[in-house]
N, C-alpha and C. Protein backbone atom coordinates (compact mmCIF):
# COMPACT_ATOMS: atom_id res chain seq x y z
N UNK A 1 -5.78 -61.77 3.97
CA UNK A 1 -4.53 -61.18 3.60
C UNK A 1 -4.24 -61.44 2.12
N UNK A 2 -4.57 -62.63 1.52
CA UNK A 2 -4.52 -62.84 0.07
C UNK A 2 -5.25 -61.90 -0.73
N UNK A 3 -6.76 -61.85 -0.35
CA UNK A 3 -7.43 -61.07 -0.75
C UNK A 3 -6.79 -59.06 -0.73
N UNK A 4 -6.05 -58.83 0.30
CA UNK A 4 -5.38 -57.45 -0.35
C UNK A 4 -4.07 -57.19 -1.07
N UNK A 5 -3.25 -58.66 -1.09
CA UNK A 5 -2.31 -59.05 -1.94
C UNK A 5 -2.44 -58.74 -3.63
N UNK A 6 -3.80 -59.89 -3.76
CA UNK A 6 -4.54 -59.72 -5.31
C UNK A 6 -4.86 -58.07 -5.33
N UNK A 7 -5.64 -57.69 -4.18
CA UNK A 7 -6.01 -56.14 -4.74
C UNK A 7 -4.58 -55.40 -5.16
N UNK A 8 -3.81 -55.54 -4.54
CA UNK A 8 -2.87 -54.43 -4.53
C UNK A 8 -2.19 -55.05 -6.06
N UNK A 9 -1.66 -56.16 -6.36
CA UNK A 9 -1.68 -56.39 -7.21
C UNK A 9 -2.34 -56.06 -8.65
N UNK A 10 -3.80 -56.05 -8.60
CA UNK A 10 -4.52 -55.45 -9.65
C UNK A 10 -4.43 -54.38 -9.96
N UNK A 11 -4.75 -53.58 -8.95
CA UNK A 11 -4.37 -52.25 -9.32
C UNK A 11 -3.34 -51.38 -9.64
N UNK A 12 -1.79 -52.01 -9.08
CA UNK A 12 -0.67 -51.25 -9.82
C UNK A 12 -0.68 -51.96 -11.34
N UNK A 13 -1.20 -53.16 -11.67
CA UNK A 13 -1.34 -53.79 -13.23
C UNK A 13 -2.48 -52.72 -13.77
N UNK A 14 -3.16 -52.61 -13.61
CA UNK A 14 -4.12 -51.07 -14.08
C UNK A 14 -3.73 -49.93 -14.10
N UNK A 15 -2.87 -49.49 -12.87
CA UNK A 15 -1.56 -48.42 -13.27
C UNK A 15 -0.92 -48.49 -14.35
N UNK A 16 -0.03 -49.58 -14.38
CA UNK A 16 0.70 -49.84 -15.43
C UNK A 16 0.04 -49.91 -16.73
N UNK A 17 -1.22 -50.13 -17.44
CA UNK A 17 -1.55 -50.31 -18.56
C UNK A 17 -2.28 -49.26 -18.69
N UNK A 18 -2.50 -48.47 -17.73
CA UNK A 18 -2.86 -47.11 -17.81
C UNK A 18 -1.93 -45.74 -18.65
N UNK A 19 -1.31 -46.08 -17.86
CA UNK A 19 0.42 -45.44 -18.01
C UNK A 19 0.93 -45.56 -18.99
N UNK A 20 0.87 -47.18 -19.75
CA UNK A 20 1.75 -47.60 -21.13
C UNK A 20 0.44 -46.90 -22.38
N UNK A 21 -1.19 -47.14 -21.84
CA UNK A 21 -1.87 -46.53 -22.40
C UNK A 21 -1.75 -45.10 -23.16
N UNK A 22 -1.34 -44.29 -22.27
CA UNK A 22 -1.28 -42.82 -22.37
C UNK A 22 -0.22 -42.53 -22.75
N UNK A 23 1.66 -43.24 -22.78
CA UNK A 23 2.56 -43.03 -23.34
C UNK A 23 2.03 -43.84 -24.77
N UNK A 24 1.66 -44.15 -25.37
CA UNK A 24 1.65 -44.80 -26.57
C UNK A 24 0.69 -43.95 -27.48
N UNK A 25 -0.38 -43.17 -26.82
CA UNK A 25 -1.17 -42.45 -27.51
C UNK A 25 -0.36 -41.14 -28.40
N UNK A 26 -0.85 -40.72 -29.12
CA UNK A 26 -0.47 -39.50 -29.83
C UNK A 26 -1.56 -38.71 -30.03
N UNK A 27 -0.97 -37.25 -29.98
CA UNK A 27 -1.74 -36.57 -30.37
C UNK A 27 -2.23 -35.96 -31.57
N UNK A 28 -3.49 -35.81 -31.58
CA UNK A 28 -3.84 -35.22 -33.38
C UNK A 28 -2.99 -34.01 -33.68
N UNK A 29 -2.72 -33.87 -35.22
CA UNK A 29 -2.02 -32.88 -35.54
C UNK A 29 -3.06 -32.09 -35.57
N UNK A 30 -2.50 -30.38 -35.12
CA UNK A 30 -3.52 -29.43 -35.68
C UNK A 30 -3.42 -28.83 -37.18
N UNK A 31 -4.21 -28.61 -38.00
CA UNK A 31 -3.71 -28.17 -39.34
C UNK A 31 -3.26 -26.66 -39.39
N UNK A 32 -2.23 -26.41 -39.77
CA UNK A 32 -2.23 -25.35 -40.16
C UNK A 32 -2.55 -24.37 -40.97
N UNK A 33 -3.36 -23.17 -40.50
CA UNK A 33 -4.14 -22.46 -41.26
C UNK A 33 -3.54 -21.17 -41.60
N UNK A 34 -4.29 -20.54 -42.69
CA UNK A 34 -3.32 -19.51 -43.01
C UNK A 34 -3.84 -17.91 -42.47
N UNK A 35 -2.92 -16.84 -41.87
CA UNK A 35 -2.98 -15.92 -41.66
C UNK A 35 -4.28 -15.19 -42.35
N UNK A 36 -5.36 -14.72 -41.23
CA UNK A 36 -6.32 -13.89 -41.94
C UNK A 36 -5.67 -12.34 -42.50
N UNK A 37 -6.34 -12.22 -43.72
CA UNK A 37 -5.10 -10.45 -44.27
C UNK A 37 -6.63 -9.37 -43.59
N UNK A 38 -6.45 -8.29 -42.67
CA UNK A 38 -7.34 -7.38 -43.01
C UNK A 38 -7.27 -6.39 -43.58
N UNK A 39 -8.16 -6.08 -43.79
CA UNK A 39 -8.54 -4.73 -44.92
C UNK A 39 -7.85 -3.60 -44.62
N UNK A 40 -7.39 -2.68 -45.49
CA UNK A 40 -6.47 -1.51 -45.29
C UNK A 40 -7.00 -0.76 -44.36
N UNK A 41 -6.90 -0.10 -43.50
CA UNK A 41 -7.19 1.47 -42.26
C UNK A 41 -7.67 2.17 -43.24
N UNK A 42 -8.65 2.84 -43.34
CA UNK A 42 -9.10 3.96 -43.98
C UNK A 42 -8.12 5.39 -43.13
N UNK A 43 -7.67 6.16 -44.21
CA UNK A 43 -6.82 7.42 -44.12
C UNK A 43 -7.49 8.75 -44.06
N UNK A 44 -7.46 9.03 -43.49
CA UNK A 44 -8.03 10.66 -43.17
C UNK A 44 -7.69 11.40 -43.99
N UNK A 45 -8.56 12.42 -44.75
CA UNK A 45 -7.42 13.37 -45.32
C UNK A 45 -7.12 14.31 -44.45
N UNK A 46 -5.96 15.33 -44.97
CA UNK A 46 -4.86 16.01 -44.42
C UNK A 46 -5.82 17.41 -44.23
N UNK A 47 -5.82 17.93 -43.45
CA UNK A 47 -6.54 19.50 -43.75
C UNK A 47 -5.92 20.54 -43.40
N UNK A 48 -5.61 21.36 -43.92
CA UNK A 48 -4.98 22.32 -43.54
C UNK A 48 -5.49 22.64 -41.68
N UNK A 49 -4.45 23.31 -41.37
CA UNK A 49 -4.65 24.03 -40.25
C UNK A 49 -5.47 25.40 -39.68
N UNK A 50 -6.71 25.02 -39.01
CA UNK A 50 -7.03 26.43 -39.34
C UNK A 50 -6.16 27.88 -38.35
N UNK A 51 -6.51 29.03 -39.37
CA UNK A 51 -5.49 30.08 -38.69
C UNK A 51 -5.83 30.89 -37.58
N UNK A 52 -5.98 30.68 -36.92
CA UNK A 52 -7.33 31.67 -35.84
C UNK A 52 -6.38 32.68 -35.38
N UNK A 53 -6.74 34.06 -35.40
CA UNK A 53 -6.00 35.04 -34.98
C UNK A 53 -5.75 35.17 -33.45
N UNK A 54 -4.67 35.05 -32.67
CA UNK A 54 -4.92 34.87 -31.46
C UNK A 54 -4.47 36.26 -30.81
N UNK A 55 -5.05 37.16 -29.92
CA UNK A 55 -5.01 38.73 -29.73
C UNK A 55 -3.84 38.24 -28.66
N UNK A 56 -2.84 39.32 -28.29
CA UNK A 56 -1.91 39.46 -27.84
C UNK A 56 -2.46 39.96 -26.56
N UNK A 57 -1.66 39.38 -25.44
CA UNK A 57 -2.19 40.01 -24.09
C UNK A 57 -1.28 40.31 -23.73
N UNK A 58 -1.47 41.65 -22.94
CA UNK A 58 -0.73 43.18 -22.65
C UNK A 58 -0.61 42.84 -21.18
N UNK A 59 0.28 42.45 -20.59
CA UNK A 59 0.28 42.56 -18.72
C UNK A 59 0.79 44.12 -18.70
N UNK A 60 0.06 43.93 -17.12
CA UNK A 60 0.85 45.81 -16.63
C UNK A 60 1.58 45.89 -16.21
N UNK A 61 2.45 46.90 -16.22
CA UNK A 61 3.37 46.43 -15.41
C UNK A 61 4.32 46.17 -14.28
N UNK A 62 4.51 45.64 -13.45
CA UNK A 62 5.03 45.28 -12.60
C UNK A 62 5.95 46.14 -11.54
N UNK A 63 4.64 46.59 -10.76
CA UNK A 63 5.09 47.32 -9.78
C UNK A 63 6.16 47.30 -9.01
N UNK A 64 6.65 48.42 -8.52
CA UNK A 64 8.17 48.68 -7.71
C UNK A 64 7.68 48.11 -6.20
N UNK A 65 8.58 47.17 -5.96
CA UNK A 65 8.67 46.80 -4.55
C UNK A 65 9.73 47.36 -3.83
N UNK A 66 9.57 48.50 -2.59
CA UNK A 66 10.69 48.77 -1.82
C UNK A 66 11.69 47.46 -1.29
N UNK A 67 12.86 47.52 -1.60
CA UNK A 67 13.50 46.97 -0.41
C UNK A 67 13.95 47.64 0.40
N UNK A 68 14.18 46.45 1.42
CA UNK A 68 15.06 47.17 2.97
C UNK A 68 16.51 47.25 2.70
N UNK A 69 17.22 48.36 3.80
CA UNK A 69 18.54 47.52 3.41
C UNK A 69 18.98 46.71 4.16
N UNK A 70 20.18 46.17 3.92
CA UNK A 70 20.43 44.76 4.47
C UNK A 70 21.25 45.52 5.77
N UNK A 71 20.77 44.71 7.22
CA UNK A 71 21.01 45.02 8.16
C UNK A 71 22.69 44.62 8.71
N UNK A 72 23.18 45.57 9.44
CA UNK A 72 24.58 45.34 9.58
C UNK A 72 25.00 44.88 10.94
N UNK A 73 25.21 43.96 11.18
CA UNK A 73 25.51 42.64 12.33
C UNK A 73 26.38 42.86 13.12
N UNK A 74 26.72 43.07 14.46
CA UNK A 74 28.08 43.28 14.72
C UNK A 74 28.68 42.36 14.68
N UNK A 75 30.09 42.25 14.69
CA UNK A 75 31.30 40.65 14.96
C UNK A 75 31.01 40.88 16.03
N UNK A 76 31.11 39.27 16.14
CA UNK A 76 31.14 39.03 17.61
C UNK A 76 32.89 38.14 17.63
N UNK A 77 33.62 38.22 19.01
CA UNK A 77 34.22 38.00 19.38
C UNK A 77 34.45 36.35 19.52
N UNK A 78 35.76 36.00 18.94
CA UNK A 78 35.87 34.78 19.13
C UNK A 78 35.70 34.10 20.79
N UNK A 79 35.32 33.42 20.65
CA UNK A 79 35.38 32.42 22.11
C UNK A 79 36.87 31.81 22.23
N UNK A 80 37.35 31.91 23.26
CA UNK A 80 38.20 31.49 24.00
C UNK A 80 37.80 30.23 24.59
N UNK A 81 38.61 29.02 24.91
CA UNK A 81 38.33 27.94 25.49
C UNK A 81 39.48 27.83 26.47
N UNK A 82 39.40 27.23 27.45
CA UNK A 82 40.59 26.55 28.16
C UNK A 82 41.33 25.94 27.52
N UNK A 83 42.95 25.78 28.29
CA UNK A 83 43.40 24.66 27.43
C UNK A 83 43.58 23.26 28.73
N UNK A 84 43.63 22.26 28.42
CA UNK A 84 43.86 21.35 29.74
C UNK A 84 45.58 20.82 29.81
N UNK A 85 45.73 20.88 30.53
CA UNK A 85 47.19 20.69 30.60
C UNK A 85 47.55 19.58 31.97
N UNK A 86 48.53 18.94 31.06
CA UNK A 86 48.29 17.55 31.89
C UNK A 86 49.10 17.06 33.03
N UNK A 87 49.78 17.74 33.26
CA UNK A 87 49.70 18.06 35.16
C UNK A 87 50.85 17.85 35.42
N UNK A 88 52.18 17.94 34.32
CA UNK A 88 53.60 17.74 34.31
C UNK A 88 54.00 19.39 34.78
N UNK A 89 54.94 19.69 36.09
CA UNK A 89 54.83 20.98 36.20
C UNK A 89 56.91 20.57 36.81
């Protein structure tokens, strides 16, 4: 039982100087370097537009469709309903 007393002992003391280890460290600075510049975009030149004659297209034209005429419906007659009446006579 002594013997896992000391262990347990040792090892949170190795925790601990582990721990104070790694809070005490610092880290290297990185240097700061300066922005690479690149080289200008090469520019296209401008070219005119070319003019291409474009021929005009002629549709034919647009044949007569008969209509019907519009068909005439008779009225129909309202519906009548009962009325209910509630039985006071």
């Amino acid at each position: 039982m002594c013997i896992l007393f000391f262990a347990m002992l040792l090892i949170s003391g190795n925790e601990v100087l582990a721990s104070r280890f790694l809070a005490e460290t610092t880290l290297p600075e990185v240097p700061v370097l300066p922005k690479p510049e690149l080289p200008p975009l090469p520019t296209l030149p401008n070219l005119p537009k070319p003019e291409v004659p474009v021929p005009k297209v002629e549709l034919p034209p647009f044949p007569h469709i008969p209509t019907l005429p519009n068909p005439e419906l008779p009225s129909l007659p309202k519906p009548e309903f009962p009325t209910a009446s509630c039985g006071k006579a």
